[in-house]
Protein backbone atom coordinates (compact mmCIF):
# COMPACT_ATOMS: atom_id res chain seq x y z
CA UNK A 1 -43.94 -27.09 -64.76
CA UNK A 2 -43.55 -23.49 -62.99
CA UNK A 3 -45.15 -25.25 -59.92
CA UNK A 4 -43.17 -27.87 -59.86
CA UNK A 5 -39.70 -25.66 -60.21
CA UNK A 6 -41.19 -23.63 -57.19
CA UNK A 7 -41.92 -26.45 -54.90
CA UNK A 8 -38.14 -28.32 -56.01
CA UNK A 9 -36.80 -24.47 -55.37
CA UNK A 10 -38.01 -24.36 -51.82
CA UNK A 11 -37.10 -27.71 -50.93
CA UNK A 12 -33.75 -27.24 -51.66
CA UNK A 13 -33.77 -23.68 -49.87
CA UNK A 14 -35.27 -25.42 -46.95
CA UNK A 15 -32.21 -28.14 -47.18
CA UNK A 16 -29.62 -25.10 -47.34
CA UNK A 17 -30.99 -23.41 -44.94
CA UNK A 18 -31.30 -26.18 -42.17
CA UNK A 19 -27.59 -27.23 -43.44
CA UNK A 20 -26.22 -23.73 -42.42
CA UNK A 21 -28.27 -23.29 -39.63
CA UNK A 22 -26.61 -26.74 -38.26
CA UNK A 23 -23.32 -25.65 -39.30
CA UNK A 24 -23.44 -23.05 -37.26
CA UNK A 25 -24.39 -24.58 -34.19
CA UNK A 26 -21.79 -27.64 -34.55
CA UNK A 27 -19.38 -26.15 -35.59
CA UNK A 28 -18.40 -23.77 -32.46
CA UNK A 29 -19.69 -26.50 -30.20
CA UNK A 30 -17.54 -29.52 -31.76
CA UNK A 31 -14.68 -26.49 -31.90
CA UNK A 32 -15.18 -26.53 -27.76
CA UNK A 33 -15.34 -29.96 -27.27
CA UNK A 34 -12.14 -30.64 -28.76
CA UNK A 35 -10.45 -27.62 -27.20
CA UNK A 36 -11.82 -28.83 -23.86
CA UNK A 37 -10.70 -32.42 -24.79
CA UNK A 38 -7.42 -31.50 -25.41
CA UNK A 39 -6.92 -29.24 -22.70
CA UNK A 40 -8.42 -32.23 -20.21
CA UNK A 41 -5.49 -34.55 -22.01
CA UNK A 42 -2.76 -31.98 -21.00
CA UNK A 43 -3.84 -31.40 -17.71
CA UNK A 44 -4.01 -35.05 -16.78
CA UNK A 45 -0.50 -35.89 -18.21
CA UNK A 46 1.02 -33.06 -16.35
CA UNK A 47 -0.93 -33.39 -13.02
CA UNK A 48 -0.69 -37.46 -12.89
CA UNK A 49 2.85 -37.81 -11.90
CA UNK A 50 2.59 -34.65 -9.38
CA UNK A 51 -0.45 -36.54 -7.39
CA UNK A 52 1.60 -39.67 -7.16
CA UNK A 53 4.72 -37.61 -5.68
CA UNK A 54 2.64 -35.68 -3.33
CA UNK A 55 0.03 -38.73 -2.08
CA UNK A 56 0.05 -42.20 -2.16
CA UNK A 57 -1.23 -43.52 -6.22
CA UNK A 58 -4.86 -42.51 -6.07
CA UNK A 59 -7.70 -45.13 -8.04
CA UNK A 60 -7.93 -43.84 -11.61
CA UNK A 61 -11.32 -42.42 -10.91
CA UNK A 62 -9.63 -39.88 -8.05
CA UNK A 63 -7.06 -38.40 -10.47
CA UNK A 64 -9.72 -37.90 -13.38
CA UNK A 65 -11.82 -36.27 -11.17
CA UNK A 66 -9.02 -33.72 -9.90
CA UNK A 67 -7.97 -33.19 -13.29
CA UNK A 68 -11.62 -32.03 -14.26
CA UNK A 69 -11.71 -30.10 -11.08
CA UNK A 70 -8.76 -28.24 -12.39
CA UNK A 71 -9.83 -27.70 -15.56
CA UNK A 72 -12.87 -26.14 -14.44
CA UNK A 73 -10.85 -23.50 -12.01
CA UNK A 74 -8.53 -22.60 -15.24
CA UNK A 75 -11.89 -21.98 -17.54
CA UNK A 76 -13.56 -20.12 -14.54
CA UNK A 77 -9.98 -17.97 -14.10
CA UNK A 78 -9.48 -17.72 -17.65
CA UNK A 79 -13.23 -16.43 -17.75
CA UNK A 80 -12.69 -13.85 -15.10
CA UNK A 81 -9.60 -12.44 -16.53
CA UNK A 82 -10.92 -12.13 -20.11
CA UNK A 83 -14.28 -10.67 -18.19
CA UNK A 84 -12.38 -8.15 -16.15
CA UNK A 85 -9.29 -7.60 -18.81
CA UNK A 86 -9.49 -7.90 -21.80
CA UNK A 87 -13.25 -9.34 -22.24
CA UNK A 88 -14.18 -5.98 -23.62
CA UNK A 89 -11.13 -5.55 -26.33
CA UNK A 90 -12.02 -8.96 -27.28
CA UNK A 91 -15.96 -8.46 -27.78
CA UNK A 92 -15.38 -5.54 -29.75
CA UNK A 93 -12.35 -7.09 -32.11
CA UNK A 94 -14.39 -10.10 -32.36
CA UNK A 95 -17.37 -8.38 -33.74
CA UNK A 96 -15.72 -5.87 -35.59
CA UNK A 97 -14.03 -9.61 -37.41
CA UNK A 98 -18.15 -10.84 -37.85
CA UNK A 99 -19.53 -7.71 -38.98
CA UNK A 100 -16.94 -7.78 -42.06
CA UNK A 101 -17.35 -11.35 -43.24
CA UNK A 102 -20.59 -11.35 -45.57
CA UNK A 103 -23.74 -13.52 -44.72
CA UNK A 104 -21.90 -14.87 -41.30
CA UNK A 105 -22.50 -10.56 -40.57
CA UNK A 106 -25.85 -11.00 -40.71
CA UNK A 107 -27.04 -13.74 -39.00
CA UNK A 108 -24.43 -12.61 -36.10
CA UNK A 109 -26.39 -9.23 -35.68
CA UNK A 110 -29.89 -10.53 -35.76
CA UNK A 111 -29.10 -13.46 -33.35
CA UNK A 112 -27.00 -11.11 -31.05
CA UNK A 113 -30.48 -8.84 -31.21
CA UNK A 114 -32.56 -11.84 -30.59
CA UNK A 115 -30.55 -12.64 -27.45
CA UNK A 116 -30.09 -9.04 -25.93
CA UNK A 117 -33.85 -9.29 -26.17
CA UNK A 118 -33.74 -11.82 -23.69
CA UNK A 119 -31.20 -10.12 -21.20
CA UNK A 120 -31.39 -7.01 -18.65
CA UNK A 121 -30.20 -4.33 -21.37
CA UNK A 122 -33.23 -4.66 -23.74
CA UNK A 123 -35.47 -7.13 -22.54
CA UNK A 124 -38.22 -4.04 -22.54
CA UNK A 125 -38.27 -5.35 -26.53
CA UNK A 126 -40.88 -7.87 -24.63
CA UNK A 127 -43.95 -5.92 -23.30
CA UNK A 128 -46.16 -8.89 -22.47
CA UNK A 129 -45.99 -12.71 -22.42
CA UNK A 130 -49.09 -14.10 -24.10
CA UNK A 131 -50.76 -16.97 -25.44
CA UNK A 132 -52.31 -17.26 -29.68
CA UNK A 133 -53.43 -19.97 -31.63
CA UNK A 134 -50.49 -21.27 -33.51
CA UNK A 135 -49.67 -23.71 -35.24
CA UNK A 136 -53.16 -24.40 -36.03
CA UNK A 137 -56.49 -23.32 -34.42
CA UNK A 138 -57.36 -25.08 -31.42
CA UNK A 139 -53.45 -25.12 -30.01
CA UNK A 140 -52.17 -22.64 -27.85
CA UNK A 141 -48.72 -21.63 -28.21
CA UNK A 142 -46.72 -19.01 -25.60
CA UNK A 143 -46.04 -15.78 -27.10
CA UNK A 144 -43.97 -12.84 -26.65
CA UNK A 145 -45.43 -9.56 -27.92
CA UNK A 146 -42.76 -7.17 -29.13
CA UNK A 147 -45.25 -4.29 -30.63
CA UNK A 148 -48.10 -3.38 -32.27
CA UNK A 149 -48.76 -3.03 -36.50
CA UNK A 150 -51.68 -2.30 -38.58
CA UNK A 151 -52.60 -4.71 -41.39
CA UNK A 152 -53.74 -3.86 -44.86
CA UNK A 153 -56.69 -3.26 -43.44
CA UNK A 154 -56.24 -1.20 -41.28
CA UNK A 155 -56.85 -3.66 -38.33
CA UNK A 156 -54.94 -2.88 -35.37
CA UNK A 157 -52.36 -6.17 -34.58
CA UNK A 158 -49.55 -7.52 -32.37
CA UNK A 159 -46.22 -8.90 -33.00
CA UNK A 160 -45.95 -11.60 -31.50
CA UNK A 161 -42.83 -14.01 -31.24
CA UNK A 162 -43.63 -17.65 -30.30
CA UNK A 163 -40.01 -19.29 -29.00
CA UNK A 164 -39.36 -22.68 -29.69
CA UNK A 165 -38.50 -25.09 -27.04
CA UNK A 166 -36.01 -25.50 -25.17
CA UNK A 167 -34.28 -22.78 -27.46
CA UNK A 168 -36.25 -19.48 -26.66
CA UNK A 169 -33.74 -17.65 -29.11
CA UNK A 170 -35.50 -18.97 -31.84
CA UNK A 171 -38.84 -19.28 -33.26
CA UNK A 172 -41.81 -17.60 -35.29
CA UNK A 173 -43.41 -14.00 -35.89
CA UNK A 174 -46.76 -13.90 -36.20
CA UNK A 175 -48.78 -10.71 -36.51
CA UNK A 176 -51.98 -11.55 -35.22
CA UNK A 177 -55.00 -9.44 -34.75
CA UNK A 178 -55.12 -7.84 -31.19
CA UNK A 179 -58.65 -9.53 -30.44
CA UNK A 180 -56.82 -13.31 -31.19
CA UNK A 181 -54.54 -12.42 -28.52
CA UNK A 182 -55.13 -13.22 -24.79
CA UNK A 183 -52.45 -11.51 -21.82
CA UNK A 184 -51.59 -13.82 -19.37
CA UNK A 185 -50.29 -13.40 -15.84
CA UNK A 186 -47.09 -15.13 -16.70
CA UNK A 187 -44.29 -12.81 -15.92
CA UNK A 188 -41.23 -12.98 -18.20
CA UNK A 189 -39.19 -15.24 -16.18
CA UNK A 190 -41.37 -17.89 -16.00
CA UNK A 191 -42.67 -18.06 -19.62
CA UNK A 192 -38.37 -18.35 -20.55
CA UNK A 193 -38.85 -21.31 -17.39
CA UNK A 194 -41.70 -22.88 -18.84
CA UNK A 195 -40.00 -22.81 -22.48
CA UNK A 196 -36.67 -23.84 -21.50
CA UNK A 197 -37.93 -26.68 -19.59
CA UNK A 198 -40.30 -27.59 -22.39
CA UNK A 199 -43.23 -27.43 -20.07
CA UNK A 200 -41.20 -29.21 -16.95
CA UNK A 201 -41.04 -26.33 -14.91
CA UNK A 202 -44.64 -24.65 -15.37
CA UNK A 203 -47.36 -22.90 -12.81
CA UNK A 204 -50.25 -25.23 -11.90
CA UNK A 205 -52.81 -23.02 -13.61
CA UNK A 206 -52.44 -20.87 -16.73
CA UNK A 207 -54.36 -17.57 -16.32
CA UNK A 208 -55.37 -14.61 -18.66
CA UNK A 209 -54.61 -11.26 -17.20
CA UNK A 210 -58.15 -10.50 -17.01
CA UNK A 211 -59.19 -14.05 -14.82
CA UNK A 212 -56.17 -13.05 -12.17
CA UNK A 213 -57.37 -9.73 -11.76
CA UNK A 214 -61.08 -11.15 -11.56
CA UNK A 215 -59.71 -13.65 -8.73
């Protein structure tokens, strides 16, 4: 009976947990979309009459595609002047907001640390890009190692963080024995290429440290 409660606990944890986590990546996008939408709609009403005054009446196709052009220029503008501005007031309001609201403050912090890890400021979080047997033995996964622990054991171990594809912010930790672990030459850039593309954009050969320095 206790084994049964266990397994019907976790699958509903599971459920939750994939529910929020797609919450929280459809909601901000479907937030965008129907800003952008909207702001596509306004843009075309108002511009429509002035293209008609100013040139002859344009195919349908023409004014859609200035209106979009537009558009873009007033996000790119907008962007600059919230970069330059008040980008920085903003940042810090908006996660002074996060950090308040429980759960949402959480999952905010460890997903901003996640990406930082993967940008100029901290990306020496990543000291090698290497490749472990995961999910099973026999398959090689790429692998970020982000330090070193000792087991129970004493046995000396990576951390490793295998990045799921084509979303290298997420993923698995795996601490795996240091002899289980083989350096590649990858550099950081392309192991983030060859994740992102989900293998599209990948070197012809996959070396180990030790074969590159060998050739």
């Amino acid at each position: 009976m206790n084994r049964d409660q266990s397994l019907s606990d976790r699958i509903r944890h599971n459920i939750r947990s994939r529910l929020v986590s797609g919450l929280l990546i459809l909601i901000p996008l479907g937030i965008t979309l129907f800003f952008l939408r909207f702001l596509f709609r306004l843009l075309s009403g108002v511009l429509r009459p002035l293209i008609n005054v100013l040139f002859e009446p344009l195919p349908e196709y023409l004014v859609t595609a200035v209106s979009l052009a537009v558009l873009f220029i007033a996000v790119y503008l907008t962007g600059v002047v919230g970069a330059y501005v008040l980008g920085r007031r903003a940042l810090a309001l908006g996660e002074s907001v996060l950090g308040r609201i429980p759960f949402v403050s959480s999952i905010y912090q460890a997903s901003k640390q996640v990406v930082d890890s993967f940008t100029g400021s901290s990306r020496e979080a990543f000291k090698s890009v290497v490749l472990v047997e995961f999910p099973r033995s026999g398959l090689k996964s790429i692998g970020f190692v982000t330090g070193e622990i000792a087991d129970d054991k004493g046995i000396e171990c990576f951390k490793v963080f295998i990045p799921t594809a084509p979303n290298p912010t997420s993923g698995f930790l795996q601490i795996v024995p240091r002899g289980d672990v083989v350096e590649t030459s990858l550099s950081m850039e392309e192991a983030l290429k060859l994740v992102m593309s989900a293998g599209a954009i990948a070197p012809r050969k996959l070396e180990s440290r030790s074969q590159k320095e060998h050739h």
